[in-house]
Protein backbone atom coordinates (compact mmCIF):
# COMPACT_ATOMS: atom_id res chain seq x y z
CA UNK A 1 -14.45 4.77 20.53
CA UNK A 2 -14.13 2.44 17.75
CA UNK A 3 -10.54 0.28 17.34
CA UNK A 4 -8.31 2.07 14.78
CA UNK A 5 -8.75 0.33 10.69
CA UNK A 6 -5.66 -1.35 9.81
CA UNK A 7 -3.16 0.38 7.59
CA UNK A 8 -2.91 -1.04 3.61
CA UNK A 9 0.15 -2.53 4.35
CA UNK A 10 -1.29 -4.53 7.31
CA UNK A 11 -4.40 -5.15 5.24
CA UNK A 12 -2.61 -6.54 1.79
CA UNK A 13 0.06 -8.45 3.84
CA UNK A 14 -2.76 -10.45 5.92
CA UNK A 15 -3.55 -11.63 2.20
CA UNK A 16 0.01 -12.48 1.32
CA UNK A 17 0.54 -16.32 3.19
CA UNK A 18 2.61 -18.73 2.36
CA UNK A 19 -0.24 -21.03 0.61
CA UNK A 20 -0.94 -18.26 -1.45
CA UNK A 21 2.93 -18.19 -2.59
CA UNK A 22 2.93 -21.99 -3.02
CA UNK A 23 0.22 -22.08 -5.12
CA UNK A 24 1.44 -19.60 -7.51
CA UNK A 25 4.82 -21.00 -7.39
CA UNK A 26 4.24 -24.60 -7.73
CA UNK A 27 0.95 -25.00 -9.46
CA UNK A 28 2.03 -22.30 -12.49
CA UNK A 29 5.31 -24.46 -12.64
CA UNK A 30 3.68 -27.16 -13.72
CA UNK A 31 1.18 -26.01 -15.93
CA UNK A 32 4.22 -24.84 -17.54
CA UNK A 33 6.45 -27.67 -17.40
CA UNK A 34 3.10 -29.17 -18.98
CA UNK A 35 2.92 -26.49 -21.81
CA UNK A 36 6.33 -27.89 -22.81
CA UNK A 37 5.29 -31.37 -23.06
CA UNK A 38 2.33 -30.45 -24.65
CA UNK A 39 4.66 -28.75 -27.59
CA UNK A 40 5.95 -32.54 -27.94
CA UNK A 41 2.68 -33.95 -29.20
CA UNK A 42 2.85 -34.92 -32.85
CA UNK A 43 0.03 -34.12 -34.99
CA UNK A 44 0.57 -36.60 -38.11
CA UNK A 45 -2.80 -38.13 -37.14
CA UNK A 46 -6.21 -37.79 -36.21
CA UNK A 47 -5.83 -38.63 -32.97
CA UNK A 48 -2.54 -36.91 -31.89
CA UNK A 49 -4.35 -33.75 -33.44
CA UNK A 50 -7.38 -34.46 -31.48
CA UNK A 51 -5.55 -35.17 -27.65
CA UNK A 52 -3.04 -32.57 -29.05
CA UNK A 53 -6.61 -29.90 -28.56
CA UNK A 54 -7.58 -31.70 -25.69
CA UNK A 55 -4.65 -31.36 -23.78
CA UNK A 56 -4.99 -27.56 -24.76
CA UNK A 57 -8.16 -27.35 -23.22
CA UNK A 58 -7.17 -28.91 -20.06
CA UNK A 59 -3.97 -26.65 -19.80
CA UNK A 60 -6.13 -23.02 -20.09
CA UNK A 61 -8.61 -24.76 -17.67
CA UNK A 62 -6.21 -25.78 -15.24
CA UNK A 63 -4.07 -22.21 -15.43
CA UNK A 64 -7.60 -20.50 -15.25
CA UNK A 65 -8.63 -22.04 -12.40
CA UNK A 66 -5.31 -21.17 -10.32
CA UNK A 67 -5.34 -17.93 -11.21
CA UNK A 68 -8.99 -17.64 -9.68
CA UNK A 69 -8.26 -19.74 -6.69
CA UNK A 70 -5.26 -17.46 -6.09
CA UNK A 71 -7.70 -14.36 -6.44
CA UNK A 72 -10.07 -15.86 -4.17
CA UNK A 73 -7.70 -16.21 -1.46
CA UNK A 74 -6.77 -12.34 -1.55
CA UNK A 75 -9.87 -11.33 -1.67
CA UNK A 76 -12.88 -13.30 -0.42
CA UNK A 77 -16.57 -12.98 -1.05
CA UNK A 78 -19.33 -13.86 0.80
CA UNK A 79 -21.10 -14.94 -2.15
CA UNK A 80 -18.85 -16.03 -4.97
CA UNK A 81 -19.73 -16.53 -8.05
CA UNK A 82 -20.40 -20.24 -9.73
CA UNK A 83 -16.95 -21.37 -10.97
CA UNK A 84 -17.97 -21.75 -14.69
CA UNK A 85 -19.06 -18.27 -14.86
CA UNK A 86 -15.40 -17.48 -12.92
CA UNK A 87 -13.46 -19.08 -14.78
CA UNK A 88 -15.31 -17.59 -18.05
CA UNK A 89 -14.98 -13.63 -16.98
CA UNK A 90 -11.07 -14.71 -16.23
CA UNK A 91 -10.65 -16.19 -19.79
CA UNK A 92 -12.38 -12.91 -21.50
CA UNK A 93 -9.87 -10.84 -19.67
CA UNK A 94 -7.06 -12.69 -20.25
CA UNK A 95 -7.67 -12.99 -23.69
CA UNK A 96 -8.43 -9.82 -24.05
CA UNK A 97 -4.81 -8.56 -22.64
CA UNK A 98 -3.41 -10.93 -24.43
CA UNK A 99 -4.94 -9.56 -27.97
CA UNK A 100 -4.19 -6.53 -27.33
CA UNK A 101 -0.49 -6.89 -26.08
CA UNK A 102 -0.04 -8.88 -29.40
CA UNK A 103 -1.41 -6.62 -30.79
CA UNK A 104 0.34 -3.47 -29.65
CA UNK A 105 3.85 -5.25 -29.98
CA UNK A 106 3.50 -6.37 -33.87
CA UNK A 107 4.07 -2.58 -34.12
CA UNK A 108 8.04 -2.89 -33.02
CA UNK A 109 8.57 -4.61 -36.06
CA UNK A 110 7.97 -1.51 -37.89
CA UNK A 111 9.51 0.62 -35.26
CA UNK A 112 13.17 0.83 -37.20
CA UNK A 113 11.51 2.45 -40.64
CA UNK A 114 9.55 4.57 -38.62
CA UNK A 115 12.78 5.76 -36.55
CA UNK A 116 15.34 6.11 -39.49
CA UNK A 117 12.01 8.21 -41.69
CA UNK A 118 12.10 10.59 -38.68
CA UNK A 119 15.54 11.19 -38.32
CA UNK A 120 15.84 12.06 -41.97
CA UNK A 121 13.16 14.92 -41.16
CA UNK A 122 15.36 16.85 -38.74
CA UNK A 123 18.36 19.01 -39.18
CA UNK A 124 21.74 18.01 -39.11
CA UNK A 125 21.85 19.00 -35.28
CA UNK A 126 18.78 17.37 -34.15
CA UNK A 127 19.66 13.91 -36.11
CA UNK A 128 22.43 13.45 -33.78
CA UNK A 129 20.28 14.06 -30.76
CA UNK A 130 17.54 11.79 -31.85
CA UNK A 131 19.40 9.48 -33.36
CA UNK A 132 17.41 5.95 -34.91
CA UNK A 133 18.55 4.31 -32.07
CA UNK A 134 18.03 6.71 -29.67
CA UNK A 135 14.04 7.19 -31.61
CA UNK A 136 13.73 3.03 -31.72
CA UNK A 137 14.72 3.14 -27.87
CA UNK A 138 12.37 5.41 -27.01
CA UNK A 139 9.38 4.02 -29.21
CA UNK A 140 9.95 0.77 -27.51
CA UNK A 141 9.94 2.31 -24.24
CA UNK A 142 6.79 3.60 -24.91
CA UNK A 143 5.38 0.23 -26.17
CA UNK A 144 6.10 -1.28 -23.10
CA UNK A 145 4.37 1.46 -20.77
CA UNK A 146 1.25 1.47 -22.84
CA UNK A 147 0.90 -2.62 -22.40
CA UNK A 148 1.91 -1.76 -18.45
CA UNK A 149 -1.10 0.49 -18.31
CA UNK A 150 -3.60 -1.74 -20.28
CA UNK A 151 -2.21 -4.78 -17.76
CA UNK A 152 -3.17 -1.97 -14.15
CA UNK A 153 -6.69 -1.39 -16.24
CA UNK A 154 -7.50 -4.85 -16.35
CA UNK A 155 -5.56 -6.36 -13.21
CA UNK A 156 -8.83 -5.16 -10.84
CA UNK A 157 -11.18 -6.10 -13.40
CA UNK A 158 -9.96 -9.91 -13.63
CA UNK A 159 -9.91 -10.08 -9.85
CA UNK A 160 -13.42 -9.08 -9.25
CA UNK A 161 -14.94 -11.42 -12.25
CA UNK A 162 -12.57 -14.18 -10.57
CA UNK A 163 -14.18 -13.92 -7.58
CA UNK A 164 -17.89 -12.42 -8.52
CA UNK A 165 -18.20 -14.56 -12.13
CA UNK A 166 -20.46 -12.59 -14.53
CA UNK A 167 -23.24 -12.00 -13.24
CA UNK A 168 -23.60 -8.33 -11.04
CA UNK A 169 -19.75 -7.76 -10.35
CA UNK A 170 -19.28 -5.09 -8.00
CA UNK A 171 -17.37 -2.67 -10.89
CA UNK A 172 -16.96 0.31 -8.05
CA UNK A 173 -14.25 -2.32 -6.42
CA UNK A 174 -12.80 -2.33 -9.23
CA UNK A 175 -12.38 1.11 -10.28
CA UNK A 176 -11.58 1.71 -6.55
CA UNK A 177 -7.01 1.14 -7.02
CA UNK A 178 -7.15 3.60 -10.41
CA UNK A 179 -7.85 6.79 -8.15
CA UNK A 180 -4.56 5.78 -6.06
CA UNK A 181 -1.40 6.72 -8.17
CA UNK A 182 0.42 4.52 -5.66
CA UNK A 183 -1.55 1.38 -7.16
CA UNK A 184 -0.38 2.75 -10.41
CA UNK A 185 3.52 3.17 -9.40
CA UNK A 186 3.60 -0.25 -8.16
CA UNK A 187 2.00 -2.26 -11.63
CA UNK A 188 4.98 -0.28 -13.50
CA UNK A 189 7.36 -1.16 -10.87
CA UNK A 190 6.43 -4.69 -10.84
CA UNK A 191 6.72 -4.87 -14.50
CA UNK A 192 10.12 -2.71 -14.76
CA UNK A 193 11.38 -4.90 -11.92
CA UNK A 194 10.39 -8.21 -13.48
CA UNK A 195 11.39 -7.71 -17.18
CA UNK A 196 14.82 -6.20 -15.99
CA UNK A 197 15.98 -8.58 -13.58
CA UNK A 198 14.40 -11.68 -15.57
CA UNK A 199 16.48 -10.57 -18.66
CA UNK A 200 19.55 -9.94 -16.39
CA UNK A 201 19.61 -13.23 -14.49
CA UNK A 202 18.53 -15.18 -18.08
CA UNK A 203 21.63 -13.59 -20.18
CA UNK A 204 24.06 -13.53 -16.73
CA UNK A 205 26.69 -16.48 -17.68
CA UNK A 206 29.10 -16.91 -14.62
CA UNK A 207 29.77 -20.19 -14.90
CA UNK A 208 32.32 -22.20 -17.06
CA UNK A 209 31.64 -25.21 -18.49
CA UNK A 210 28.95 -27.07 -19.58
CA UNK A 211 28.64 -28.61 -15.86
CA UNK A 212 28.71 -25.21 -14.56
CA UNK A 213 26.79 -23.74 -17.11
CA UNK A 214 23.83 -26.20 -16.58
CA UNK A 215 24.06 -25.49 -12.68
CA UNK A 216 23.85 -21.98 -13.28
CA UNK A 217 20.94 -21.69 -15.20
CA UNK A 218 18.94 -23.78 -13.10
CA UNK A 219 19.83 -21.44 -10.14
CA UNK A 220 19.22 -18.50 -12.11
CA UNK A 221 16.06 -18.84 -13.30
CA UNK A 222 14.89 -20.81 -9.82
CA UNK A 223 16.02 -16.79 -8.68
CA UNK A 224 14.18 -15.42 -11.38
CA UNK A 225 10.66 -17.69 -10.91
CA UNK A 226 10.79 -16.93 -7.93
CA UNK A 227 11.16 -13.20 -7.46
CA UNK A 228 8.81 -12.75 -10.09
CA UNK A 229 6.16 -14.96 -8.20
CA UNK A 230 7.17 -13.51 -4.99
CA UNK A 231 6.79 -10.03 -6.34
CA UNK A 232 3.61 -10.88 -8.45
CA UNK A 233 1.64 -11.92 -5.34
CA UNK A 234 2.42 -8.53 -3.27
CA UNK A 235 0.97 -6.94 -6.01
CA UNK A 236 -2.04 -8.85 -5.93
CA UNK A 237 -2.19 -8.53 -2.46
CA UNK A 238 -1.66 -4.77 -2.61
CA UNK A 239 -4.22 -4.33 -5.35
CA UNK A 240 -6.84 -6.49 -3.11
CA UNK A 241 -6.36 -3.90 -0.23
CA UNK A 242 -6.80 -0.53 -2.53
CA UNK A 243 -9.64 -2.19 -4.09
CA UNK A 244 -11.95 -2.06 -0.59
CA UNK A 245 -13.69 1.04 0.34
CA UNK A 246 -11.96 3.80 2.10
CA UNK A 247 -11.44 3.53 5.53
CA UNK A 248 -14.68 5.94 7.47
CA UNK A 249 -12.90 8.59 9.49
CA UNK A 250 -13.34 7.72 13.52
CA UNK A 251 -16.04 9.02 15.44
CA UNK A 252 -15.54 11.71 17.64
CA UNK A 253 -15.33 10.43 21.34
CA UNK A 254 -18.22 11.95 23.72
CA UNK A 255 -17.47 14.26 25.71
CA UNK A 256 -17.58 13.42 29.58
CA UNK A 257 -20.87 14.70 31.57
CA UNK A 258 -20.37 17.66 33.43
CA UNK A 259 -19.80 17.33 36.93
């Protein structure tokens, strides 16, 4: 009798390690402690304009390649794919989700005309029930879920060209996680969590002071990096496990020869 599979949380957390965390904490840091200086760069001459794109370059490069490092450590391949074409199929989908998120949010700006041209549709009763801001609420709700689902639809897809590059990527892994509603609770959990809690901690002002002020924004959004790190890398841990094949039931044990 074969030895019983692992269960998926024994699976995803022999993915999670602590080098994994690291690298997603510190490296991402300082790309974006980078990004910041990079802002700094004048652009009054040729040459400022000219490092100002290089330095550009070398920022997506450098964020590109963690983010396919990280994938390769959840979920390793015999035969990866070269790192150009790797780090290409992660750009395209990361572009992608950010075009479309852009995209997709440029409508809140239109969200209040929308809510109070509604509300002046319904009867007297029903305007107080949907109220504008209850409507503008609501829309922006939805807003949100719809760029949660577009981020679950292409979260498998970025892992597998991460790791596979461009050429024959094993698409079944990746359409594996969307038959498990569990995969698709935890992407809007994760994003619920992580917008909430970031918000809270960012607009949370105990201190008094400028002293205490400064102290407690540094420890507030240490808290907030790294919960959201912490949280983003059981996801991708998670996701890894739901995207391998399901586990083959365990063969029947013989029976014992008759005496």
């Amino acid at each position: 009798m074969s030895a019983p599979r692992p269960t998926l949380a024994a699976r995803a957390f022999s993915r999670f390690r602590f080098p994994l965390f690291a690298l997603q904490w510190g490296d991402n840091l300082f790309v974006l402690l980078l990004a910041a200086l990079w802002l700094q760069i004048p652009d009054s001459h040729d040459w400022q304009f000219a490092l100002s794109m290089i330095s550009a370059a070398a920022l997506i490069l450098g964020f590109c390649w963690i983010q396919i490092a990280t994938f390769a450590r959840i979920r390793p391949t015999p035969q990866p794919g070269s790192f150009w074409l790797r780090i290409l199929g992660f750009a395209l989908v990361a572009a992608l989700w950010f075009l479309l998120a852009h995209w997709i949010s440029s409508g809140s700006e239109s969200i209040p005309d929308y809510a109070y041209l509604w509300n002046s549709k319904l009867s007297p009763g029903m305007r107080f029930t949907f109220s504008p801001a209850r409507i503008i609420t609501s829309l922006n709700i939805l807003i949100e879920v719809i760029i949660w689902a577009i981020s679950a639809l292409l979260l498998p897809i970025a892992i597998v060209l991460s790791t596979q590059g461009l050429r024959r990527p094993s698409w079944r892994d990746a359409r594996r996680p969307y038959r498990r509603i569990l995969y698709w609770v935890a992407v809007f959990v994760f994003c619920i969590v992580v917008t909430r809690l970031t918000a809270a901690l960012v607009s949370w002002i105990p201190g008094k002071g400028v002293s205490g002020e400064v102290i407690s924004v540094t420890l507030r959004l240490a808290l907030a990096w790294t919960t959201d790190v912490l949280l983003w890398c059981l996801l991708l841990a998670f996701t890894a496990a739901w995207m391998e094949p399901a586990p083959a039931p365990p063969p029947f044990p013989e029976p014992a020869p008759a005496s």
